[in-house]
Protein backbone atom coordinates (compact mmCIF):
# COMPACT_ATOMS: atom_id res chain seq x y z
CA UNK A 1 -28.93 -9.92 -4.32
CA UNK A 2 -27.70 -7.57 -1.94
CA UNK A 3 -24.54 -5.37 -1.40
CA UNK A 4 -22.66 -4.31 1.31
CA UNK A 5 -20.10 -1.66 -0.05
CA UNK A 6 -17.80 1.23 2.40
CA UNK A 7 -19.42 4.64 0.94
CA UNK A 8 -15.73 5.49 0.62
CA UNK A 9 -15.27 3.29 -2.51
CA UNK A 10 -15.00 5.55 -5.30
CA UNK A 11 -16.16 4.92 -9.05
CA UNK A 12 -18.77 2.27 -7.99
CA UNK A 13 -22.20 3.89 -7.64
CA UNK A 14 -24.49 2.88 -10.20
CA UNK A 15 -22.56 -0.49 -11.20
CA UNK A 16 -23.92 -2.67 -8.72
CA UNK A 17 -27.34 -1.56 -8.46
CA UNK A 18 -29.21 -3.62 -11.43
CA UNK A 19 -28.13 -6.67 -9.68
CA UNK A 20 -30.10 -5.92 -6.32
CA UNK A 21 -30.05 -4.17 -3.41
CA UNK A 22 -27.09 -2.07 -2.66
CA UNK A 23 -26.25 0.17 0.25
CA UNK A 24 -23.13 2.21 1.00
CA UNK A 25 -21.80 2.92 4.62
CA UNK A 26 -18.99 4.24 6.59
CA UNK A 27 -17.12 1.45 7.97
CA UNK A 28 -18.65 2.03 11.31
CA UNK A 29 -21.97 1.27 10.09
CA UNK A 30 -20.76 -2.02 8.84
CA UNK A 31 -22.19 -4.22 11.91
CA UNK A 32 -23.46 -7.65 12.18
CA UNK A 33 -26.94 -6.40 11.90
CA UNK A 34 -26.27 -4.67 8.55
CA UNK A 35 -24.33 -7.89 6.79
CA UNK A 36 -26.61 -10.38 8.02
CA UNK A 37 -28.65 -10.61 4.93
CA UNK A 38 -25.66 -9.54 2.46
CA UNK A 39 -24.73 -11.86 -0.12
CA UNK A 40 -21.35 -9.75 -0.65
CA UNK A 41 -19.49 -6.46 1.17
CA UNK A 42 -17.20 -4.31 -0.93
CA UNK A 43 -14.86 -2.94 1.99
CA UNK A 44 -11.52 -1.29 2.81
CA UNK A 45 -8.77 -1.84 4.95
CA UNK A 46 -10.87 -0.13 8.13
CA UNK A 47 -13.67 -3.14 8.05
CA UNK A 48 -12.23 -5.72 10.46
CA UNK A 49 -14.53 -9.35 8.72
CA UNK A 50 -13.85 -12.35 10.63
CA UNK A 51 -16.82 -13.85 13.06
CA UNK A 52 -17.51 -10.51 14.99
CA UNK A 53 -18.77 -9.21 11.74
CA UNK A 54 -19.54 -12.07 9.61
CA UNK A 55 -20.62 -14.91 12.04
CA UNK A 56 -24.34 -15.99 11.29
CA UNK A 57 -24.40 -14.12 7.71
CA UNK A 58 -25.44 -15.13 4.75
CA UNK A 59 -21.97 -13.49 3.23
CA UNK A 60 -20.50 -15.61 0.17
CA UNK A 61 -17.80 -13.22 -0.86
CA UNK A 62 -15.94 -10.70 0.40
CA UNK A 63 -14.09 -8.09 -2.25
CA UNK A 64 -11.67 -5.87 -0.70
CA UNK A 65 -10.71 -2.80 -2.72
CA UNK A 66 -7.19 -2.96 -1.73
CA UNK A 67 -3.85 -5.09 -1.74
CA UNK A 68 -3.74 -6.22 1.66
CA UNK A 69 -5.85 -8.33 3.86
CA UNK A 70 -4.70 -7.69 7.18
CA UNK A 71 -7.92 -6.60 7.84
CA UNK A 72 -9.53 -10.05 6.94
CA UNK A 73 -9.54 -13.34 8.99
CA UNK A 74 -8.94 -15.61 5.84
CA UNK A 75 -8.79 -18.73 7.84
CA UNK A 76 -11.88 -17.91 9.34
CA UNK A 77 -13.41 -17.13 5.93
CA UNK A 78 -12.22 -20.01 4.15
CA UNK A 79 -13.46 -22.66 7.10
CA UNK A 80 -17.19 -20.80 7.06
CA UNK A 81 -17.82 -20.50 3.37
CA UNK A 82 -16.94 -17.34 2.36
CA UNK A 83 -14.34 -16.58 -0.72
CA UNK A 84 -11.82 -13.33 -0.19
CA UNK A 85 -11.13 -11.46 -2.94
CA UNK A 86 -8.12 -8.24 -3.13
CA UNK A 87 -6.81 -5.74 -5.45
CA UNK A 88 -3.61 -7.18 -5.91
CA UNK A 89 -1.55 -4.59 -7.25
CA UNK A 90 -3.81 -2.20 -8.18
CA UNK A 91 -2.13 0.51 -6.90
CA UNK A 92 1.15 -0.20 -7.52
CA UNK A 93 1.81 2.37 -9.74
CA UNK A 94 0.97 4.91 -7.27
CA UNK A 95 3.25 3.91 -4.33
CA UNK A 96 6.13 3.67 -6.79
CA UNK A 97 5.30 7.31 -7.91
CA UNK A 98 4.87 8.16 -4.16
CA UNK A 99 8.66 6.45 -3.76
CA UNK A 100 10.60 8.21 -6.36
CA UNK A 101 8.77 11.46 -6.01
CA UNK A 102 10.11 11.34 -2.26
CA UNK A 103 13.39 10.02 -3.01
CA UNK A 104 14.13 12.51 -5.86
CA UNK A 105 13.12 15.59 -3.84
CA UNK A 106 14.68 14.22 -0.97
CA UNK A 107 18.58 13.84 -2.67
CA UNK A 108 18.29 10.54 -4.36
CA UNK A 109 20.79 10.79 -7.20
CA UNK A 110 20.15 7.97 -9.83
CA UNK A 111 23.40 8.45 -11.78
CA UNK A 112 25.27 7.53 -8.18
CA UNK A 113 23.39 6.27 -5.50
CA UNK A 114 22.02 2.96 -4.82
CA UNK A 115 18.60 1.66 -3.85
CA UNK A 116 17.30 -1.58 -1.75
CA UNK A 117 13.99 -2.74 -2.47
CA UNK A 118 13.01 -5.11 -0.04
CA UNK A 119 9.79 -7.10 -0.90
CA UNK A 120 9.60 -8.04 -4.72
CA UNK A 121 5.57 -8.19 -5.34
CA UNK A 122 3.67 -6.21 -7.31
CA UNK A 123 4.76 -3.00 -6.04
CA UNK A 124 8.02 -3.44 -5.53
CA UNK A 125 9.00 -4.81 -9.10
CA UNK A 126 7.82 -1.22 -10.33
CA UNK A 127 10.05 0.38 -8.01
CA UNK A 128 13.03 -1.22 -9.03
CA UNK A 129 11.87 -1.05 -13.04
CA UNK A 130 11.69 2.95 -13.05
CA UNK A 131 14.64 2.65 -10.60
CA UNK A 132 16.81 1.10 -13.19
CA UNK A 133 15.04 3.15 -16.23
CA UNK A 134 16.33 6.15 -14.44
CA UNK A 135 19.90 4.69 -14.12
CA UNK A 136 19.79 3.92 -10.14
CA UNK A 137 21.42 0.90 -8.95
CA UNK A 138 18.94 -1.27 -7.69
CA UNK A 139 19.11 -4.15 -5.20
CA UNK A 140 16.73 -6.43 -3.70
CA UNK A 141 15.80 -8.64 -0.64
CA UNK A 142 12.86 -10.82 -0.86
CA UNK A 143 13.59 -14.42 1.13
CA UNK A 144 10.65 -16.11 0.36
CA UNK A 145 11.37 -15.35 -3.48
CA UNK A 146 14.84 -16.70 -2.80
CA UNK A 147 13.72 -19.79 -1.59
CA UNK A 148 11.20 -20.31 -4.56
CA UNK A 149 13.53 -20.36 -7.10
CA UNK A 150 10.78 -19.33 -9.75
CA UNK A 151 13.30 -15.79 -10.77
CA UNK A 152 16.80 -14.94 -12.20
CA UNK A 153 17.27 -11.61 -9.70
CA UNK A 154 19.84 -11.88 -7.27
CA UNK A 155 18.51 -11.85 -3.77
CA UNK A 156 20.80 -10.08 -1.22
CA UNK A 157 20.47 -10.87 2.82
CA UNK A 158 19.01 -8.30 4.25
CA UNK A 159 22.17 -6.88 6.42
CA UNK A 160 23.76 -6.11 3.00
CA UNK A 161 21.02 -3.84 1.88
CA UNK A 162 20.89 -1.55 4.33
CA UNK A 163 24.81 -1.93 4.91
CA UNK A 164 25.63 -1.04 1.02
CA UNK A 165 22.07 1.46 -0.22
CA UNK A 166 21.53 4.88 -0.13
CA UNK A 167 17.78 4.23 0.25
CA UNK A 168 15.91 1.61 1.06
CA UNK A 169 12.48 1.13 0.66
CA UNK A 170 9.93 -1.72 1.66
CA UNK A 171 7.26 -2.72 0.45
CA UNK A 172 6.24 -6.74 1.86
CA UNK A 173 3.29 -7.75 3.94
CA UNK A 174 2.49 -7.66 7.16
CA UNK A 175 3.36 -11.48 9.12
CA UNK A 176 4.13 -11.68 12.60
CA UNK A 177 4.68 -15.58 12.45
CA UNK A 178 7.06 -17.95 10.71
CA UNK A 179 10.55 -17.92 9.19
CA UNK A 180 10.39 -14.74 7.05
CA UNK A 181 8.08 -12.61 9.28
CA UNK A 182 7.87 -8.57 8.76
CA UNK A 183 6.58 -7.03 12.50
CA UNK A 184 9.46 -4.72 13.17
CA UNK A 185 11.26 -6.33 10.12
CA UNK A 186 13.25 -3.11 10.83
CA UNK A 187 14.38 -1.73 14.66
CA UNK A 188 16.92 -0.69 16.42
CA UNK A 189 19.46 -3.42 15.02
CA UNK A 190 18.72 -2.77 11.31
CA UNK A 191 18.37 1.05 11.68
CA UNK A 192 21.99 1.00 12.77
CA UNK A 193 23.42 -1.22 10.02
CA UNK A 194 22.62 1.29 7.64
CA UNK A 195 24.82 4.10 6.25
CA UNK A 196 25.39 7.64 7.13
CA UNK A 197 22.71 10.11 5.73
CA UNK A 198 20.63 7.08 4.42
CA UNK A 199 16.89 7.14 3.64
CA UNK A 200 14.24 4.74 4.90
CA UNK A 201 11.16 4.45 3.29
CA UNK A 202 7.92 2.90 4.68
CA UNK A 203 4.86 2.76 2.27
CA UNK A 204 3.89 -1.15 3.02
CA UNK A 205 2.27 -1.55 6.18
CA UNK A 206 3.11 0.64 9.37
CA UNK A 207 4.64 -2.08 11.96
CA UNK A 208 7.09 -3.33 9.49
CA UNK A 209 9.10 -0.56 10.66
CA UNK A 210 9.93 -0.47 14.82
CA UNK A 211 8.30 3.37 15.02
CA UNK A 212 9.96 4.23 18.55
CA UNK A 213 13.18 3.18 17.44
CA UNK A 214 12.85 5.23 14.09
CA UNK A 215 12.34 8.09 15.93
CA UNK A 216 15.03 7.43 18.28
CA UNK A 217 17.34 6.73 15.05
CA UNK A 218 16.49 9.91 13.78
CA UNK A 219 17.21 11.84 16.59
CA UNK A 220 20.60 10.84 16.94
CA UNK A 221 21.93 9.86 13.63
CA UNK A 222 22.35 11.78 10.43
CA UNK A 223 19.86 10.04 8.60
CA UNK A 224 16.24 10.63 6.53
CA UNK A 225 12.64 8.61 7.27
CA UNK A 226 10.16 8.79 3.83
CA UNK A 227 7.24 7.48 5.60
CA UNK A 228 3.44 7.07 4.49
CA UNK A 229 2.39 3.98 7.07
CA UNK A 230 2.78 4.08 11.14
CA UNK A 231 2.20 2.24 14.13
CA UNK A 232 -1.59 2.46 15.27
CA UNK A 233 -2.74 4.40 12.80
CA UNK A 234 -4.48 7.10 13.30
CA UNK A 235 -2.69 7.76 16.36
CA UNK A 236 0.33 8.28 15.08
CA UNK A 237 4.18 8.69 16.48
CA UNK A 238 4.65 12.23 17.05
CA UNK A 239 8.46 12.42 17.26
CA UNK A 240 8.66 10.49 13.97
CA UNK A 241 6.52 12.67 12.40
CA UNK A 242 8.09 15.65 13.29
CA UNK A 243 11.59 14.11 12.49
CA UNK A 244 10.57 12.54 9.00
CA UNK A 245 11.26 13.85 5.46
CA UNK A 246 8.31 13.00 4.17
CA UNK A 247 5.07 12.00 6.78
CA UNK A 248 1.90 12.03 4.99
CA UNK A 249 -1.49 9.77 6.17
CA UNK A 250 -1.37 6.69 4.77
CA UNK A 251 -1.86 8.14 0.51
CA UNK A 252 1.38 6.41 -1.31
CA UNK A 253 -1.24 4.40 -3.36
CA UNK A 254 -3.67 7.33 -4.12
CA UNK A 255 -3.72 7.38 -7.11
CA UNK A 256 -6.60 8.33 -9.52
CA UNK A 257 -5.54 5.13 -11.92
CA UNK A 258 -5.02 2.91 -8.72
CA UNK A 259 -8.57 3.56 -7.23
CA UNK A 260 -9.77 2.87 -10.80
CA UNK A 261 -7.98 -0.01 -10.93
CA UNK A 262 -9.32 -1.58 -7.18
CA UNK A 263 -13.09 -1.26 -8.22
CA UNK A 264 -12.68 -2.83 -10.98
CA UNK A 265 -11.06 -5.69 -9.99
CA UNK A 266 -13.48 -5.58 -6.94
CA UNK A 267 -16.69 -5.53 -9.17
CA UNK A 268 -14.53 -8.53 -11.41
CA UNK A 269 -14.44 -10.77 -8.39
CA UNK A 270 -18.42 -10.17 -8.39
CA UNK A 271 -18.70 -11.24 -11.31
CA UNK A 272 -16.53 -14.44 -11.53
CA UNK A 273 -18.04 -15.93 -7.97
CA UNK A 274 -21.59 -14.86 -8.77
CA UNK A 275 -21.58 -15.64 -12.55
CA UNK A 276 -23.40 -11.89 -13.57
CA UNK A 277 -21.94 -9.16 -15.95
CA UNK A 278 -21.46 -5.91 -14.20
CA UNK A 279 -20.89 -2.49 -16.22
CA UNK A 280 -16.62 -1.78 -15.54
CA UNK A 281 -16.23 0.78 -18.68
CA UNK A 282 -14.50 4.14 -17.78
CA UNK A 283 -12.27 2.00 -15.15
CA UNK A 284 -8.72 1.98 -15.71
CA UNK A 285 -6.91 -1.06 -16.91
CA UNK A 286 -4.15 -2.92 -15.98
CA UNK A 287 -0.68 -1.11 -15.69
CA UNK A 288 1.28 -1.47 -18.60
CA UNK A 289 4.79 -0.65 -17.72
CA UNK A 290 7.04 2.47 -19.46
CA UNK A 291 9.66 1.28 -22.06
CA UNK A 292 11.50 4.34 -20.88
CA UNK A 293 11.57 7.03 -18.48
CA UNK A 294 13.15 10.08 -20.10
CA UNK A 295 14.11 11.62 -16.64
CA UNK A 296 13.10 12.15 -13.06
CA UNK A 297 10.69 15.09 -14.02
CA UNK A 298 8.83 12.85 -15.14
CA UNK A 299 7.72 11.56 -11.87
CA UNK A 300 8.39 14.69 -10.26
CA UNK A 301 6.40 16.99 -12.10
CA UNK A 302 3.76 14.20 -11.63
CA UNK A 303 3.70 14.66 -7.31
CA UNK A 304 5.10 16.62 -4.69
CA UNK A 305 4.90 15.17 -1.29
CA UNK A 306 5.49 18.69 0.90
CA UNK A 307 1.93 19.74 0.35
CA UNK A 308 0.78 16.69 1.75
CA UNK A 309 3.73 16.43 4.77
CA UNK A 310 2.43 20.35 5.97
CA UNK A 311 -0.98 19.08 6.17
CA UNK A 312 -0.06 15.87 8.24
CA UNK A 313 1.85 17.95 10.28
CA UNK A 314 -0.27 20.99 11.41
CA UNK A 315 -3.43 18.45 11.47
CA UNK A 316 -1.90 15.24 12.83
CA UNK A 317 -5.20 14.54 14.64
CA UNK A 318 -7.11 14.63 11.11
CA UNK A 319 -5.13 11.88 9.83
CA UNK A 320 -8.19 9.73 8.63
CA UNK A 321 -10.19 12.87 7.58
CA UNK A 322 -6.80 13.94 5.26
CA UNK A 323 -6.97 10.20 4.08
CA UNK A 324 -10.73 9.64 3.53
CA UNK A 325 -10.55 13.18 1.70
CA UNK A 326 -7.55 12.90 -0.21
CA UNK A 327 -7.75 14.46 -3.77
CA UNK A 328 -6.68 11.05 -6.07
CA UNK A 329 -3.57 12.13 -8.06
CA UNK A 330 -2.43 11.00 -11.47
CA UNK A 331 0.17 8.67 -12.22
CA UNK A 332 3.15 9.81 -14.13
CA UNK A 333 2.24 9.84 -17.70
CA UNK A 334 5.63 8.20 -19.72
CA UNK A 335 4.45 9.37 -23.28
């Protein structure tokens, strides 16, 4: 067999190789010519696979080590053979340690303020779970959840979340079509429904969030931006980063655990479509959640997001060099 994996993967060397041929490369060395005789690529979210990668290949599987799949033409895949595989929550964890950390150093109070998650998955579940283990208020906006029925939580309209929280965070996909789409989910509108000294918090996927007119909120209003994900990244907004809290390069979900996590469920997707036993021991498995959290110094003491914010900010032209370089963290440890 034969393996196409991004040489930023971490945790994988040596797992893949008994099975056949296996060669690591930056994402820009990821070209028709190199997949043509793959059986399977391992990639991130900077691998673009739909036919101007993948058409004429002998691909039968693509594993990406990471939640989303923006970066994948599913359609495309699905009508030409090939099976998509993500890390669905597997860094969950992190983000919600990247939240609270912000929020906490940022003025969050738990015993009085109250937070909006909007966009129930994997990550956002977490969010609201410590939220409520550290006494917050916690309310949520997910419409397609609504509409399935298949929970007890009470949904809230989105105008009443950002109308009634202290914070709000998001955390859904990226859509641009249909009834519930996210592309500038939030603008000018929704930025202005929300309350006086407020925080916003971005760690799901940059365009969710109308960048120009977060700026512009900023700059006039008396209000606070957490935010991890941008607008045509790597270029990123530089009035929003100078204006924001918290700006760091796109790391909510680095976390040592959460990389652990993504190639393991990477090299498990091998192994289910391919019907072979790969080596996974030393990889972290999947998140068990705290029956308490004593207090927030438990997350704090876990992650401070200045050190990365400084960095962004004198370096904003290194954004994917801070990224691809970032120094995995550990997750808060609840013992």
């Amino acid at each position: 067999m034969k393996f196409i994996i991004d040489n930023k993967i971490p945790f994988i060397k040596g797992r893949l190789e008994p099975l056949g041929e296996t060669i690591y490369a930056a994402p820009a060395e990821i070209t028709p010519a190199s997949v043509k005789d793959a059986d399977a690529l391992i990639v991130r979210t900077r691998t673009i696979c739909g036919p101007g990668l993948l058409q004429g290949s002998s691909a039968k599987l693509i594993a990406t080590a990471t939640i989303g799949t923006d970066h994948i033409d599913l359609e495309w895949c699905r009508n030409n053979g090939i099976a998509v595989a993500n890390a669905a929550g597997c860094n969950a964890p992190g983000v919600a340690q990247y939240v609270w950390a912000s929020l906490l150093e940022n003025g969050f109070d738990t015993s009085r303020h109250t937070l909006g998650v909007v966009g129930y998955g994997n990550i956002g579940t977490i969010v609201a779970d410590w939220g409520r283990k550290l006494g917050a208020r916690v309310i949520i906006c997910d419409p397609p959840r609504k509409k399935s029925g298949l929970t007890d939580e009470e949904y809230l309209p989105l105008e009443t979340i950002l109308c009634e929280a202290d914070a709000v965070t998001l955390h859904t996909p990226l859509t641009r079509s249909g009834d519930d789409a996210t592309f500038h989910l939030i603008g000018e509108r929704q930025l202005a429904m929300m309350k006086p000294g407020s925080i916003l918090v971005n760690a799901a996927r940059g365009p969710v969030a109308d960048n120009r007119a977060w700026a512009a909120h900023l700059k006039a209003n008396n209000a606070k931006a957490i935010i991890d994900v941008w607008e045509n990244e790597p270029e990123i907004s530089t009035p929003l980063l100078e204006l924001a809290s918290v700006a760091t390069p796109h790391i909510a979900g680095y976390s040592l655990e959460g990389k652990q996590r993504a190639t393991r469920m990477a090299l498990e997707a091998i192994e289910k479509h391919f019907g072979v036993k790969i080596d996974t021991s030393g990889l972290e498995g999947t998140y068990t959640p705290p029956a308490e959290i004593s207090g927030p110094s438990q997350i704090t003491s876990s992650y401070n997001p200045a050190a990365d914010t400084a960095l962004l900010r004198a370096n904003p032209q290194n954004f994917e060099k801070l990224r691809s370089d970032y120094n995995y963290r550990p997750e808060p440890s609840f013992l």
